[in-house]
N, C-alpha and C. Protein backbone atom coordinates (compact mmCIF):
# COMPACT_ATOMS: atom_id res chain seq x y z
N UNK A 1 58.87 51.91 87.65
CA UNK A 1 59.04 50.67 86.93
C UNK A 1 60.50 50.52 86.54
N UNK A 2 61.04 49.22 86.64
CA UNK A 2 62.44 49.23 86.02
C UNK A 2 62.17 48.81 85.22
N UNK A 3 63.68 49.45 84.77
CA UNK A 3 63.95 49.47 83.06
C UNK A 3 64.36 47.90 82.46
N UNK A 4 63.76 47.36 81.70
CA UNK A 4 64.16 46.21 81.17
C UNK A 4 64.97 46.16 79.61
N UNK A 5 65.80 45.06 80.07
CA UNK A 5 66.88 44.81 78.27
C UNK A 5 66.57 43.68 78.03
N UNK A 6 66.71 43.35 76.59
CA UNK A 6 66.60 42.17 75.51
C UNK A 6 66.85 42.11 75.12
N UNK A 7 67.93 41.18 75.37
CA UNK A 7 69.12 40.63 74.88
C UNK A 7 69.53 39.49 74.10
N UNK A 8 68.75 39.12 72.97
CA UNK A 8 68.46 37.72 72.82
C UNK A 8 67.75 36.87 73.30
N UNK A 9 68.09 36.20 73.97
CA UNK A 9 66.95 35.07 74.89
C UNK A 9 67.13 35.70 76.63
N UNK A 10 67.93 36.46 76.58
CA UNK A 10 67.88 36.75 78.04
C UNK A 10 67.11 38.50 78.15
N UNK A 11 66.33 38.36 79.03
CA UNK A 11 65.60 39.18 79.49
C UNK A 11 66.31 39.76 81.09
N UNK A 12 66.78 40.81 81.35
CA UNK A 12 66.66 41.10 82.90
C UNK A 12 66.21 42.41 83.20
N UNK A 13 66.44 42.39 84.66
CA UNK A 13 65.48 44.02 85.27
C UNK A 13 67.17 44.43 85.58
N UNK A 14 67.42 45.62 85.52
CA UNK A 14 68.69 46.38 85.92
C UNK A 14 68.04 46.87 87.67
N UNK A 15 68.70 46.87 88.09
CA UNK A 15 68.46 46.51 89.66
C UNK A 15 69.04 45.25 90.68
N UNK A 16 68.72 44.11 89.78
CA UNK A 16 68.59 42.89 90.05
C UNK A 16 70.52 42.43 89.62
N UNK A 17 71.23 43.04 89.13
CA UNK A 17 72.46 43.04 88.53
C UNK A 17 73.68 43.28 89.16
N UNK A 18 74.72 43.22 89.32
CA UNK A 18 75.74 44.20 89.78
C UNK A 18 76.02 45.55 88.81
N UNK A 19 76.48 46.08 88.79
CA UNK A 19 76.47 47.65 88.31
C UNK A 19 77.64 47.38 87.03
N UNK A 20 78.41 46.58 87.15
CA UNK A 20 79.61 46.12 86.01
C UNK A 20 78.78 45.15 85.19
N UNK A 21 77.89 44.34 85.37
CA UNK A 21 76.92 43.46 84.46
C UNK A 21 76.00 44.18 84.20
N UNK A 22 75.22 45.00 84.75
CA UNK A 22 74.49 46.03 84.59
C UNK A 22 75.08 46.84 82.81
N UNK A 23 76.46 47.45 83.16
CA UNK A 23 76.94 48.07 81.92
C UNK A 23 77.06 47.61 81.47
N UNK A 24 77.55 46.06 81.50
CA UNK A 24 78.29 45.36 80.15
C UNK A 24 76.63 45.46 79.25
N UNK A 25 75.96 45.12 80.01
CA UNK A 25 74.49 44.64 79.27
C UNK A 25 73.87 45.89 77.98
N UNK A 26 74.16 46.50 79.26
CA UNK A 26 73.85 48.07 78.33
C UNK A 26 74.49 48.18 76.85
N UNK A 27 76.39 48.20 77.36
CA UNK A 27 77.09 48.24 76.48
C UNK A 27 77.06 47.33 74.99
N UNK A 28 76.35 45.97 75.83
CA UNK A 28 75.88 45.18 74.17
C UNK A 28 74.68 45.56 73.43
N UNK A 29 73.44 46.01 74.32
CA UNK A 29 72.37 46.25 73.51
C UNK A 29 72.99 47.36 72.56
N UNK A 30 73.68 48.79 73.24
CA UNK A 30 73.95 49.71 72.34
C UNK A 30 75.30 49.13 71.06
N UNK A 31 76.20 48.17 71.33
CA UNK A 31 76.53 47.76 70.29
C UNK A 31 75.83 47.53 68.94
N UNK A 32 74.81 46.35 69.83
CA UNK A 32 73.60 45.57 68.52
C UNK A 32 72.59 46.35 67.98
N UNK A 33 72.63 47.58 68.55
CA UNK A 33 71.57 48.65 67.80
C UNK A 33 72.34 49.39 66.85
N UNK A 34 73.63 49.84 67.10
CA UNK A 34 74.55 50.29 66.60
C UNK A 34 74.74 49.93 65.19
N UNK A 35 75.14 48.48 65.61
CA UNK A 35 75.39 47.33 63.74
C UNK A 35 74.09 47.30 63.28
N UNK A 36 72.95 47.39 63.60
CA UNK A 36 71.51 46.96 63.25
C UNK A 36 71.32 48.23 62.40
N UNK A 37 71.98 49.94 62.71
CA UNK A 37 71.20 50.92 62.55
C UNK A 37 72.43 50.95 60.72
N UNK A 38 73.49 50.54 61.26
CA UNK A 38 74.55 51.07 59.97
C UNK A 38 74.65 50.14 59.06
N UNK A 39 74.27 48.68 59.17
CA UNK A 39 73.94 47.68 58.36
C UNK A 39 75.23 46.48 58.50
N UNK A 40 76.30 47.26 58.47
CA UNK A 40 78.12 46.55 58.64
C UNK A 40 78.74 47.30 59.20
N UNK A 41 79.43 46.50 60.15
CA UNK A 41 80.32 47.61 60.29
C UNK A 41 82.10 46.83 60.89
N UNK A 42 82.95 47.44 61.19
CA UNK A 42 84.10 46.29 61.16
C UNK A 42 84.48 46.66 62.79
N UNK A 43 84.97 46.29 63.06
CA UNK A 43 85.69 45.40 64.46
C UNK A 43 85.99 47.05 64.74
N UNK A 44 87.16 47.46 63.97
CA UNK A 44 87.65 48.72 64.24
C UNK A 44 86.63 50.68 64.39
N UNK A 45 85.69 50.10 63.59
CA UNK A 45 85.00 51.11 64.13
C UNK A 45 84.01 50.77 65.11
N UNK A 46 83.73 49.90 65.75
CA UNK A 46 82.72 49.83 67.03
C UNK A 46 84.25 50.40 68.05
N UNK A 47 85.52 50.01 68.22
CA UNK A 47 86.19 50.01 68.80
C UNK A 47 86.49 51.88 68.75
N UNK A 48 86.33 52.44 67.78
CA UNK A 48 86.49 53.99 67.94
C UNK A 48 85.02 54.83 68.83
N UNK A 49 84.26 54.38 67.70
CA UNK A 49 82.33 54.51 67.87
C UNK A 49 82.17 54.67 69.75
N UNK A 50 82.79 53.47 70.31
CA UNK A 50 82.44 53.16 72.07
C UNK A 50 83.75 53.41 72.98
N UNK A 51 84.94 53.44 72.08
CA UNK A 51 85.71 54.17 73.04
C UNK A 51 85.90 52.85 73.91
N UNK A 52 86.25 51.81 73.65
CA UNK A 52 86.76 50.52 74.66
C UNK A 52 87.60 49.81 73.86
N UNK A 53 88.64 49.15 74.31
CA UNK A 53 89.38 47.85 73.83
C UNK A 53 88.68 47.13 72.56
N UNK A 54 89.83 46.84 71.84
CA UNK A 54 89.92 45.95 70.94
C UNK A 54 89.00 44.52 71.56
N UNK A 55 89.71 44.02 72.69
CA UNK A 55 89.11 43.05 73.58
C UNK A 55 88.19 43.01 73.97
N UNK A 56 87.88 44.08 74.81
CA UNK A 56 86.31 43.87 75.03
C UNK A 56 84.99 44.32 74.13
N UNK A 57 85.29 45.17 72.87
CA UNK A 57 84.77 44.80 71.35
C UNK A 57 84.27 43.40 71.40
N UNK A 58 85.80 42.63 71.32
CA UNK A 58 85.56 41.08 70.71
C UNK A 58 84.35 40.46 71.68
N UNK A 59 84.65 40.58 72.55
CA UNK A 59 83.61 39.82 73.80
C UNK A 59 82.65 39.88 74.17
N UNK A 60 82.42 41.38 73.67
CA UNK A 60 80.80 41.56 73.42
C UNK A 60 80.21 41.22 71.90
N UNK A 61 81.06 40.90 71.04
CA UNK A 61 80.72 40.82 69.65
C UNK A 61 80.33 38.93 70.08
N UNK A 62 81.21 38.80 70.40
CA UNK A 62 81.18 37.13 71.00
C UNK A 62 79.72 36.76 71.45
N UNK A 63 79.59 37.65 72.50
CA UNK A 63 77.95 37.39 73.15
C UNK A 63 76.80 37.08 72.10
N UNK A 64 76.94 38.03 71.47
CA UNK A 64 75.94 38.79 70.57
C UNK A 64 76.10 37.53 69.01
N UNK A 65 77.15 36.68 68.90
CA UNK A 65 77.04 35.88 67.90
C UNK A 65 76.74 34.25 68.49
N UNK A 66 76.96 34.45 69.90
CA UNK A 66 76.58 33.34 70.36
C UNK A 66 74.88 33.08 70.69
N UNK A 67 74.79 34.10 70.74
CA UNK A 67 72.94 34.33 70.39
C UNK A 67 72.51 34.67 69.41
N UNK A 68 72.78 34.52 68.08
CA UNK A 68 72.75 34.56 66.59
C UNK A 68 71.81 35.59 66.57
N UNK A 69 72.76 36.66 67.15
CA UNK A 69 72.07 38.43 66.97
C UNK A 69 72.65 38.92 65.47
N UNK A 70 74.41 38.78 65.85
CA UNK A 70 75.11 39.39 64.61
C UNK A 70 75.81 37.98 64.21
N UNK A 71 76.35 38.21 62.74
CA UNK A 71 77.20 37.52 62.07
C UNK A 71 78.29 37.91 61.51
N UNK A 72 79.36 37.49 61.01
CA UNK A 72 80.27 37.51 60.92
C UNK A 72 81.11 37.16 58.95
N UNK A 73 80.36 37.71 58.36
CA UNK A 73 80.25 37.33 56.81
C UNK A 73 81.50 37.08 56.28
N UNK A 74 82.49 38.38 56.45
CA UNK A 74 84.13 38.51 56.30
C UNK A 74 84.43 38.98 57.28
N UNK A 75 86.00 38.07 57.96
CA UNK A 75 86.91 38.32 58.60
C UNK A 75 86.80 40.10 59.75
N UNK A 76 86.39 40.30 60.50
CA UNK A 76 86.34 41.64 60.82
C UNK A 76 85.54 42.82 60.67
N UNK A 77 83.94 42.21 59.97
CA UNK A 77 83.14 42.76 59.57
C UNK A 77 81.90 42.00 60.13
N UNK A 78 80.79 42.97 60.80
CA UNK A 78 79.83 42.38 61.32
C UNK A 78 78.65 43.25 60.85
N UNK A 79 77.58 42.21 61.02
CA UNK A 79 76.37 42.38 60.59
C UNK A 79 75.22 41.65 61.28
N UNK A 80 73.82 42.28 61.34
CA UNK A 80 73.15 41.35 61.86
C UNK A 80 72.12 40.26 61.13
N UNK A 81 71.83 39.65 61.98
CA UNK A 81 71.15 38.68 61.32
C UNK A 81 69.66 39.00 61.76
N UNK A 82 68.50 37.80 60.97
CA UNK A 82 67.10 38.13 60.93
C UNK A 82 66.42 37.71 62.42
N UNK A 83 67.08 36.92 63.11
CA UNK A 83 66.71 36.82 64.22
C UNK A 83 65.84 37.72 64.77
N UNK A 84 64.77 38.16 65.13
CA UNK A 84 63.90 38.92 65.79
C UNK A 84 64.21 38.97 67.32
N UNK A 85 64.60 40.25 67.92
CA UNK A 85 64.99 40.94 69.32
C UNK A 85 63.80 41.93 69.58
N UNK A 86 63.30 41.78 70.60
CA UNK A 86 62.97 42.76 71.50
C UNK A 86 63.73 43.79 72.06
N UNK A 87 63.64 45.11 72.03
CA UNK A 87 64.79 45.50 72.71
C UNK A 87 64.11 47.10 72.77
N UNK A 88 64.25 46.87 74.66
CA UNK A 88 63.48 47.97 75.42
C UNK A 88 64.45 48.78 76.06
């Protein structure tokens, strides 16, 4: 069986992906479990925590607020919101 992610409103099968969308996907669920498990956390420690760019931090933080996963309360500090995720 493949492995499925839930990602907000998007659902996919990893298989079905390229292997760079494949990770990014990965790389956001484990973001949003990440902020979900520590309650807040700021820009600069997801950026130590995962070991990637400042930039691509932002862009996955981007995803993830454009699907009103996390929010953004103060300047550089994220958190999630009540939105209900599936996430396999």
């Amino acid at each position: 069986m493949k492995k499925r992610l839930f990602i907000g409103l998007f659902q996919l099968r990893s298989g079905f992906l390229r292997p760079s969308t494949d990770r990014m996907l990965t790389r956001i669920k484990s973001i949003y479990l990440y902020i979900k498990e520590k309650g807040t956390v700021t820009t600069r420690e997801l950026v130590d925590e995962f070991g990637i760019t400042q930039r691509t931090i932002q862009r996955d933080l981007n995803v993830l607020e454009y699907n009103d996963l996390i929010r953004s309360p103060v300047r550089g500090k994220w958190t999630t919101t009540d939105k209900k995720v599936k996430a396999s």
